[in-house]
C-alpha atoms as a PDB file:
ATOM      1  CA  UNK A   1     -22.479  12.689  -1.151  1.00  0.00           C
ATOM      2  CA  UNK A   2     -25.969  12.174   0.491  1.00  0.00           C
ATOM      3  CA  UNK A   3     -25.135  15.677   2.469  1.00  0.00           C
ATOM      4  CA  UNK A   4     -24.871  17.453  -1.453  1.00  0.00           C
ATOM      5  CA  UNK A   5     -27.636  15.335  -2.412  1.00  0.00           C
ATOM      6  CA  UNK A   6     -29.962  16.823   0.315  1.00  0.00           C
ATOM      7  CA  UNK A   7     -29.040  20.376   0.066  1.00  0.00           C
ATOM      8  CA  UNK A   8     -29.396  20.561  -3.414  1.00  0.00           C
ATOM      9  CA  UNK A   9     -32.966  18.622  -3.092  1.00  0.00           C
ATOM     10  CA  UNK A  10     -33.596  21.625  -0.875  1.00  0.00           C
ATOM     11  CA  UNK A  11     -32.694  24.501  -2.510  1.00  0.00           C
ATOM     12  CA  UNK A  12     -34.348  22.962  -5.714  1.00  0.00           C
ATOM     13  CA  UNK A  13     -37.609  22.825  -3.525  1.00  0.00           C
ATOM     14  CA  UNK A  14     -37.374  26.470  -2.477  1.00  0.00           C
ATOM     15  CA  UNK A  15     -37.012  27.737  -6.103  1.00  0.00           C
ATOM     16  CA  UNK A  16     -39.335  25.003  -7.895  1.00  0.00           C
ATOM     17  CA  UNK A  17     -42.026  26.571  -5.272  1.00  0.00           C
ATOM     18  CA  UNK A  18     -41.881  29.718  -6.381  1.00  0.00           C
ATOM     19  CA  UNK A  19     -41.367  28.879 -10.043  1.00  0.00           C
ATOM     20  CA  UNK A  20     -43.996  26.058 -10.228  1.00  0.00           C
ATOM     21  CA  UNK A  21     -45.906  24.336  -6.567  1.00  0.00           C
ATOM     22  CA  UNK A  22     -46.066  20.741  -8.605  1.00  0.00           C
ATOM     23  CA  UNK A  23     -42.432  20.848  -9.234  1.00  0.00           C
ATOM     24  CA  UNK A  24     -41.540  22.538  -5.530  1.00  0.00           C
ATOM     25  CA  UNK A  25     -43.775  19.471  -3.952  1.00  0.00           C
ATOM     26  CA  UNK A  26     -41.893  17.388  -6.079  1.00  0.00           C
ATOM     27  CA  UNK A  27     -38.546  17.903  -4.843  1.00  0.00           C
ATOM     28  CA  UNK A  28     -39.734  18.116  -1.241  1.00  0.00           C
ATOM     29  CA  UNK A  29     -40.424  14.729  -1.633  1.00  0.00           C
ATOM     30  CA  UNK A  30     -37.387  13.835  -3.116  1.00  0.00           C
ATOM     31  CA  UNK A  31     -36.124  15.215  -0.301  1.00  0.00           C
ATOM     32  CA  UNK A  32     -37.941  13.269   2.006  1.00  0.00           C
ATOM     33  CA  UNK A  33     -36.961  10.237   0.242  1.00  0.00           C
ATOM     34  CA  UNK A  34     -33.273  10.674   0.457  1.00  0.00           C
ATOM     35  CA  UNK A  35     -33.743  11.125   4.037  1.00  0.00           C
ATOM     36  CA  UNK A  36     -35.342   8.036   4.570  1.00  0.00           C
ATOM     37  CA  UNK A  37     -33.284   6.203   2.651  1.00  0.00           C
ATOM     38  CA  UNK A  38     -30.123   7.233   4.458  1.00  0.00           C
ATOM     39  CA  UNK A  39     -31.761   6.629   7.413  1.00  0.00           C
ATOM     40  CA  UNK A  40     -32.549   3.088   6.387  1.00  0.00           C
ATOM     41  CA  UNK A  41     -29.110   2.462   5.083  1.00  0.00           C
ATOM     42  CA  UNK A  42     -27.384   3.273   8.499  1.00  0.00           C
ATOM     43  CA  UNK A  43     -29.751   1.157  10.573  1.00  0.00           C
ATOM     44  CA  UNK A  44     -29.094  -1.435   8.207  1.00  0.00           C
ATOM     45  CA  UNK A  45     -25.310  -0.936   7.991  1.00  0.00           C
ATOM     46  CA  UNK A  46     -25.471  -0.810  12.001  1.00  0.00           C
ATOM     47  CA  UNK A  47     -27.244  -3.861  12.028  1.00  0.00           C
ATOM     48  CA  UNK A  48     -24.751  -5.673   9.712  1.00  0.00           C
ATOM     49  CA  UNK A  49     -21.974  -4.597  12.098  1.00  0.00           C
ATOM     50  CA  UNK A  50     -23.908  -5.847  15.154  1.00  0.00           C
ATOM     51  CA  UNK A  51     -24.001  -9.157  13.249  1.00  0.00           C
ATOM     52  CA  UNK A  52     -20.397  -9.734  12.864  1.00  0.00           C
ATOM     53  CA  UNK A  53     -19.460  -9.627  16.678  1.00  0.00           C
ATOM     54  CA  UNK A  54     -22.515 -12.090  17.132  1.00  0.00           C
ATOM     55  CA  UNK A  55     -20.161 -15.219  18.093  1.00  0.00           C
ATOM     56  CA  UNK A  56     -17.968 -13.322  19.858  1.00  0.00           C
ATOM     57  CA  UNK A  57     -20.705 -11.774  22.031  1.00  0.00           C
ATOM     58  CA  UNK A  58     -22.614 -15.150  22.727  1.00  0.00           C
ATOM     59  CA  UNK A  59     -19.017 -16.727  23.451  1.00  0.00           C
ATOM     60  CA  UNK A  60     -18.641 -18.958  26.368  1.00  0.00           C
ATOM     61  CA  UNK A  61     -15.652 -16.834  27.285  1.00  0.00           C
ATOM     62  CA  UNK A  62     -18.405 -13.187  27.643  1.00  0.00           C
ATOM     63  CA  UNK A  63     -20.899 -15.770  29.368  1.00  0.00           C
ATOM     64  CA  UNK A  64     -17.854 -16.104  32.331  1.00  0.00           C
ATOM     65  CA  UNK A  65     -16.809 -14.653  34.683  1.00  0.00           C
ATOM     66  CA  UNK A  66     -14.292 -13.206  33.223  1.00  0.00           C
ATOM     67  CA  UNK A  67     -12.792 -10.329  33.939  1.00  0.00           C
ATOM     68  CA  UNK A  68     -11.423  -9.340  30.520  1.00  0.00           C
ATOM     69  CA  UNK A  69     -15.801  -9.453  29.254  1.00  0.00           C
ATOM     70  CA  UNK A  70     -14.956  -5.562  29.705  1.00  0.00           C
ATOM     71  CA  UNK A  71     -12.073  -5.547  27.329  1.00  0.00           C
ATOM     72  CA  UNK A  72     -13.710  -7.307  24.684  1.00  0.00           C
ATOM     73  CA  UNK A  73     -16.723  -5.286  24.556  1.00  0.00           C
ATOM     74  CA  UNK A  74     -14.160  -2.024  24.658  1.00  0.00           C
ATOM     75  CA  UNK A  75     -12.521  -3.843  21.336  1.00  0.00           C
ATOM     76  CA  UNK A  76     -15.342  -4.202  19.998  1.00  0.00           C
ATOM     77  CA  UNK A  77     -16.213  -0.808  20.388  1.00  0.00           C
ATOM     78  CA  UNK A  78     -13.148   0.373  18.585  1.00  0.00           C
ATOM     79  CA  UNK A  79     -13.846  -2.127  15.756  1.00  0.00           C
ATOM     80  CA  UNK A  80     -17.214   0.090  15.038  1.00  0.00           C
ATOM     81  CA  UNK A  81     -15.438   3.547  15.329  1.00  0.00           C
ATOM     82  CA  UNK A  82     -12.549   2.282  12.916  1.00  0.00           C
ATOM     83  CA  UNK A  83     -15.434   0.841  10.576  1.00  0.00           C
ATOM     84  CA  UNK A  84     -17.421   4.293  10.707  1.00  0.00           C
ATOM     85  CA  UNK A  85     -13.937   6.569   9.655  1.00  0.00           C
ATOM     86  CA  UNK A  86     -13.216   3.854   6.689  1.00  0.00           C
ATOM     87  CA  UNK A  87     -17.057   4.278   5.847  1.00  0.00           C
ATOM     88  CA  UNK A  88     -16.101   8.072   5.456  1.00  0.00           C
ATOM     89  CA  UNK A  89     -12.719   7.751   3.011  1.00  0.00           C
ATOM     90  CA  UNK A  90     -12.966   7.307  -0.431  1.00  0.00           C
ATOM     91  CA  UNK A  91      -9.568   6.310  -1.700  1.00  0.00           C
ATOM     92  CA  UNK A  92     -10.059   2.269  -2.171  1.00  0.00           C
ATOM     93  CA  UNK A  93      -5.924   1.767  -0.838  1.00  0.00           C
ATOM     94  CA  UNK A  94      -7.158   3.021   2.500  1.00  0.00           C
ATOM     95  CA  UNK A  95     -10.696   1.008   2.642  1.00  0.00           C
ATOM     96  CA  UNK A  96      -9.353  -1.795   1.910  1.00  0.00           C
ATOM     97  CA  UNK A  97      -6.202  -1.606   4.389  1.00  0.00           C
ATOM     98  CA  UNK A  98      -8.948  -1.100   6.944  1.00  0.00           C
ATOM     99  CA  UNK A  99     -11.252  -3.644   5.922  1.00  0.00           C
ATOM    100  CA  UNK A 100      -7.921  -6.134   6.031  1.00  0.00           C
ATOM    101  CA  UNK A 101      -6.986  -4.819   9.418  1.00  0.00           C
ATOM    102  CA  UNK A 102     -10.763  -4.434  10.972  1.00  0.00           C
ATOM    103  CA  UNK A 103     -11.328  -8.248   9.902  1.00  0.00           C
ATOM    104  CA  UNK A 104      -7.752  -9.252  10.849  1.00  0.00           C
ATOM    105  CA  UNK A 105      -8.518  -7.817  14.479  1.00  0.00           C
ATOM    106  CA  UNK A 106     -11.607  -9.284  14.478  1.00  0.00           C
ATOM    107  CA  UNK A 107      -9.851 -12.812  14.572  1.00  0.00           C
ATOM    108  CA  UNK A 108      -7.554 -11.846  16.561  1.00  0.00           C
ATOM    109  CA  UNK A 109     -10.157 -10.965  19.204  1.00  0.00           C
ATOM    110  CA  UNK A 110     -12.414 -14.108  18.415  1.00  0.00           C
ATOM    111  CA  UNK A 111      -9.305 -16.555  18.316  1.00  0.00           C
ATOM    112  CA  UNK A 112      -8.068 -14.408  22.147  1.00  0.00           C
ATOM    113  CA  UNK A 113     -11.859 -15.723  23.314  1.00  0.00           C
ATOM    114  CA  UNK A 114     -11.058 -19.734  22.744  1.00  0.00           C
ATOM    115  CA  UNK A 115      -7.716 -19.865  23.733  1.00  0.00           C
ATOM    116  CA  UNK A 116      -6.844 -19.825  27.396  1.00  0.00           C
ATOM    117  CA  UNK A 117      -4.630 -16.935  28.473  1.00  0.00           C
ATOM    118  CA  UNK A 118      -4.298 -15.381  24.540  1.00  0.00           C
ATOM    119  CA  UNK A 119      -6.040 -12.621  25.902  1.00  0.00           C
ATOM    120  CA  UNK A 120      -3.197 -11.101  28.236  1.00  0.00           C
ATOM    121  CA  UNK A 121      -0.878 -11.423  25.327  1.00  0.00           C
ATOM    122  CA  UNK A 122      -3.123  -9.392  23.481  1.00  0.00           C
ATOM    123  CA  UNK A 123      -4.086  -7.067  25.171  1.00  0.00           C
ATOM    124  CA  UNK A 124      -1.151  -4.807  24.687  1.00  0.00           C
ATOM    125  CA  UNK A 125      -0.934  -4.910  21.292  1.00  0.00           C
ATOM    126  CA  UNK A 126      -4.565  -4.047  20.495  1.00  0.00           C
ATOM    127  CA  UNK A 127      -4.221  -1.425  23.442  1.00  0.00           C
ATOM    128  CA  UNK A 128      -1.648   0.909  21.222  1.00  0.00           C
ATOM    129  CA  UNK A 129      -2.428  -0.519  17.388  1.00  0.00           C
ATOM    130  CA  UNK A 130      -6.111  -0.285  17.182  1.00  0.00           C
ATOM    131  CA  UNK A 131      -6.087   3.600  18.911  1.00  0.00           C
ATOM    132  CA  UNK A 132      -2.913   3.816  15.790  1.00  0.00           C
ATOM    133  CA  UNK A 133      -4.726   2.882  13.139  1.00  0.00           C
ATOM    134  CA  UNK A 134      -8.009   4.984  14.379  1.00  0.00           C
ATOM    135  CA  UNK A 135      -5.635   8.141  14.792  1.00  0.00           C
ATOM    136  CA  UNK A 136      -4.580   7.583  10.749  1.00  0.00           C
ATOM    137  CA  UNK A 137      -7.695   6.822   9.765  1.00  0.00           C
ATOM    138  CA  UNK A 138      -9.257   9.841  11.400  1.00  0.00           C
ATOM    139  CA  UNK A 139      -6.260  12.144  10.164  1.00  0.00           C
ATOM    140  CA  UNK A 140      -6.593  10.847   7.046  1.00  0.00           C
ATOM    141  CA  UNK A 141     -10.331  11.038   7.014  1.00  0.00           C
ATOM    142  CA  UNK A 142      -9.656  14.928   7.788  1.00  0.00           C
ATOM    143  CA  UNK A 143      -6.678  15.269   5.116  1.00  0.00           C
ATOM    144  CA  UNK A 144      -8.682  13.977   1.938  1.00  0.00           C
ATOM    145  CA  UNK A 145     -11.541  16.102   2.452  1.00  0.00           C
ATOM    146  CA  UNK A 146      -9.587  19.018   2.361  1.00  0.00           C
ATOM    147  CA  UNK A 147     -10.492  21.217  -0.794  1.00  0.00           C
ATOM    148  CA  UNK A 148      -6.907  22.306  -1.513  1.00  0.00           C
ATOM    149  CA  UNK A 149      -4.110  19.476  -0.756  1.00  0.00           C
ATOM    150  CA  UNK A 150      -0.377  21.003  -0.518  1.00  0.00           C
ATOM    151  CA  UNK A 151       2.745  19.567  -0.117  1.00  0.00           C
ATOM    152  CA  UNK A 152       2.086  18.743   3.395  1.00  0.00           C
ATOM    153  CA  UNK A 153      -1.037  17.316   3.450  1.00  0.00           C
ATOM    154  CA  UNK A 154      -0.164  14.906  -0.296  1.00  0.00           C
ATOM    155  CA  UNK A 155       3.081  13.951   1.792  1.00  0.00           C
ATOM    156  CA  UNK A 156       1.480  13.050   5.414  1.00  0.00           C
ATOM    157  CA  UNK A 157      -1.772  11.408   2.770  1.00  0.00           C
ATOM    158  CA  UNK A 158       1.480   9.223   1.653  1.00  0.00           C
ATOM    159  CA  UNK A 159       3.205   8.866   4.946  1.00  0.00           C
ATOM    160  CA  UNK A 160      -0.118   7.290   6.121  1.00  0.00           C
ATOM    161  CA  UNK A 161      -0.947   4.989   2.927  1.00  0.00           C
ATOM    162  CA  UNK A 162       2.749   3.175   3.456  1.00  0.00           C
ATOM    163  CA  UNK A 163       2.097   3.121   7.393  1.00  0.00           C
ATOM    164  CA  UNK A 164      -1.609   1.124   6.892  1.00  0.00           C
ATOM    165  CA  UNK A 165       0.703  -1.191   4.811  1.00  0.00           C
ATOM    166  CA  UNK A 166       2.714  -1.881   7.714  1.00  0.00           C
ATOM    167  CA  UNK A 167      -0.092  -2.068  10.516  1.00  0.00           C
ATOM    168  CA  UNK A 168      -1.599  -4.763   8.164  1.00  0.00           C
ATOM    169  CA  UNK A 169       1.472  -6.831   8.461  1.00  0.00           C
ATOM    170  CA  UNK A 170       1.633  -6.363  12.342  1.00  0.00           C
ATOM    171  CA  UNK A 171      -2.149  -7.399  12.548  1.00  0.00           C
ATOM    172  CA  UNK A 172      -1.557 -10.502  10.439  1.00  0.00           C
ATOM    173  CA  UNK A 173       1.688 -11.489  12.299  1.00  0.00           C
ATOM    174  CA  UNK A 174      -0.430 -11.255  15.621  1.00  0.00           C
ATOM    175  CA  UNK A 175      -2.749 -13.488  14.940  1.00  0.00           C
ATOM    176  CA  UNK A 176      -0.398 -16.041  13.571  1.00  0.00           C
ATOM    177  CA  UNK A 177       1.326 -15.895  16.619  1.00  0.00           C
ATOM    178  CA  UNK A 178      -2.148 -17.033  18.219  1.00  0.00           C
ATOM    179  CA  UNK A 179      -1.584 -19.943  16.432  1.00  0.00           C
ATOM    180  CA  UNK A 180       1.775 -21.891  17.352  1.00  0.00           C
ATOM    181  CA  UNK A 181       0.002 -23.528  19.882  1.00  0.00           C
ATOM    182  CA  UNK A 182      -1.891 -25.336  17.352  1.00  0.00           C
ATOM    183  CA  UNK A 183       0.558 -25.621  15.194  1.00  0.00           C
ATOM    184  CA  UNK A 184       2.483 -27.426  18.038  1.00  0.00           C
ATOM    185  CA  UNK A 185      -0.504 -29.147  18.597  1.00  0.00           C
ATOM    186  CA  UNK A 186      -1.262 -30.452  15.249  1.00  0.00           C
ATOM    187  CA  UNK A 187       2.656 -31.485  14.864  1.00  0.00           C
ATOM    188  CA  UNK A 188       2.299 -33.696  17.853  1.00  0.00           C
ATOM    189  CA  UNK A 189      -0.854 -35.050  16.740  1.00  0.00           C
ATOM    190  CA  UNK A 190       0.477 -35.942  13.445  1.00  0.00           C
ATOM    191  CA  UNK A 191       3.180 -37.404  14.586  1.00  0.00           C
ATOM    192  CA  UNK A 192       1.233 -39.924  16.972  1.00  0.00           C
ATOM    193  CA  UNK A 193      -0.520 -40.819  13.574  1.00  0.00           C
ATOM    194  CA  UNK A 194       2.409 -41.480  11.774  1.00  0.00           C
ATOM    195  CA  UNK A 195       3.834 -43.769  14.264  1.00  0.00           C
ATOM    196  CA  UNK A 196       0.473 -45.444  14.727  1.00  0.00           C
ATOM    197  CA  UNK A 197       0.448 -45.489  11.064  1.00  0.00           C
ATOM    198  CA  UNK A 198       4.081 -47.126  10.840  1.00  0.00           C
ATOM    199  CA  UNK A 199       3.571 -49.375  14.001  1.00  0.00           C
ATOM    200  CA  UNK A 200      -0.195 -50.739  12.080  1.00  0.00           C
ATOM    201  CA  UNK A 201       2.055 -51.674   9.037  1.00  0.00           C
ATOM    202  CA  UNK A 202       4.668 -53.485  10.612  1.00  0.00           C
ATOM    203  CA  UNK A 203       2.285 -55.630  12.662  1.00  0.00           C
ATOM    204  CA  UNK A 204       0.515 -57.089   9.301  1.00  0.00           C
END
């Protein structure tokens, strides 16, 4: 949209110049101004992104020694290329599958950074379902801005709407997996309660 918005500001220019110099200068400027202001909204959309990896990038774990530092920051990257292609789709099913799996991953990354050895489980599964999802969104991406949508392109459009829905289960099922250990955790902790609980009460 900002692409039409700026060609149109310029071709109004050229003609208003001829026609009338107050109403050329006019849409020069406007033209100027809807540069700036999409310039402004992507170092402020950048900056917003930045900001969401902020505990992950101060972690203890990137502070190590750590080996897998290098794998993170790759993740991360990923997370910013998949957030760029969802920034370019329009159809609110898809954003919002790739909102739920960019934030989903996201957790799954910051959880792998606080809990020993959770990042060689995985790493597998973000190597082969992050580069997934980025190859739909990207084919997608390519698909919907296509002028003239046949059979083929509607049908793989559909193919990859009712994938995302299954990549957003996979995501979510990772990163409860992260947590049995503290579900195991918080059963044996409660359980120590409840007997101290039960032992307290019998001794009055």
């Amino acid at each position: 949209m900002h692409i039409y918005a700026f060609a149109l500001a310029w071709v109004a220019g050229i003609i208003f110049l001829d026609v009338s110099p107050t109403l050329g200068w006019i849409a020069v400027l406007l033209l100027i101004s809807l540069v700036v202001c999409g310039v402004v909204r992507l170092i402020c959309s950048a900056k917003s992104h930045d900001d969401e990896y902020a505990d992950i990038l101060n972690s203890e774990f990137m502070n190590s020694n750590n080996p897998d530092t290098q794998v993170v920051l790759e993740t991360i990257a990923q997370f910013k290329e998949l957030q760029t292609l969802r920034d370019g789709i329009e159809n609110t099913r898809i954003t919002n599958d790739a909102d739920y799996v960019i934030k989903t991953s996201r957790d799954i990354l910051r959880k792998a950074t606080v809990q020993p050895n959770a990042m060689l489980s995985i790493k597998p599964f973000l190597g082969y379902y992050l580069p997934t999802t980025k190859k739909m969104l990207e084919n997608y991406s390519f698909m919907e801005k296509q002028q003239v949508k046949g059979s083929n392109i509607i049908a793989s459009m559909e193919k990859i709407e009712n994938t995302l829905t299954l990549l957003k289960d996979a995501f979510a099922e990772q990163l409860d997996s992260l947590f049995s250990d503290t579900h195991l955790d918080l059963d044996a902790d409660i359980a120590v309660l409840e007997d101290i609980i039960k032992q307290d009460r019998l001794s009055r």
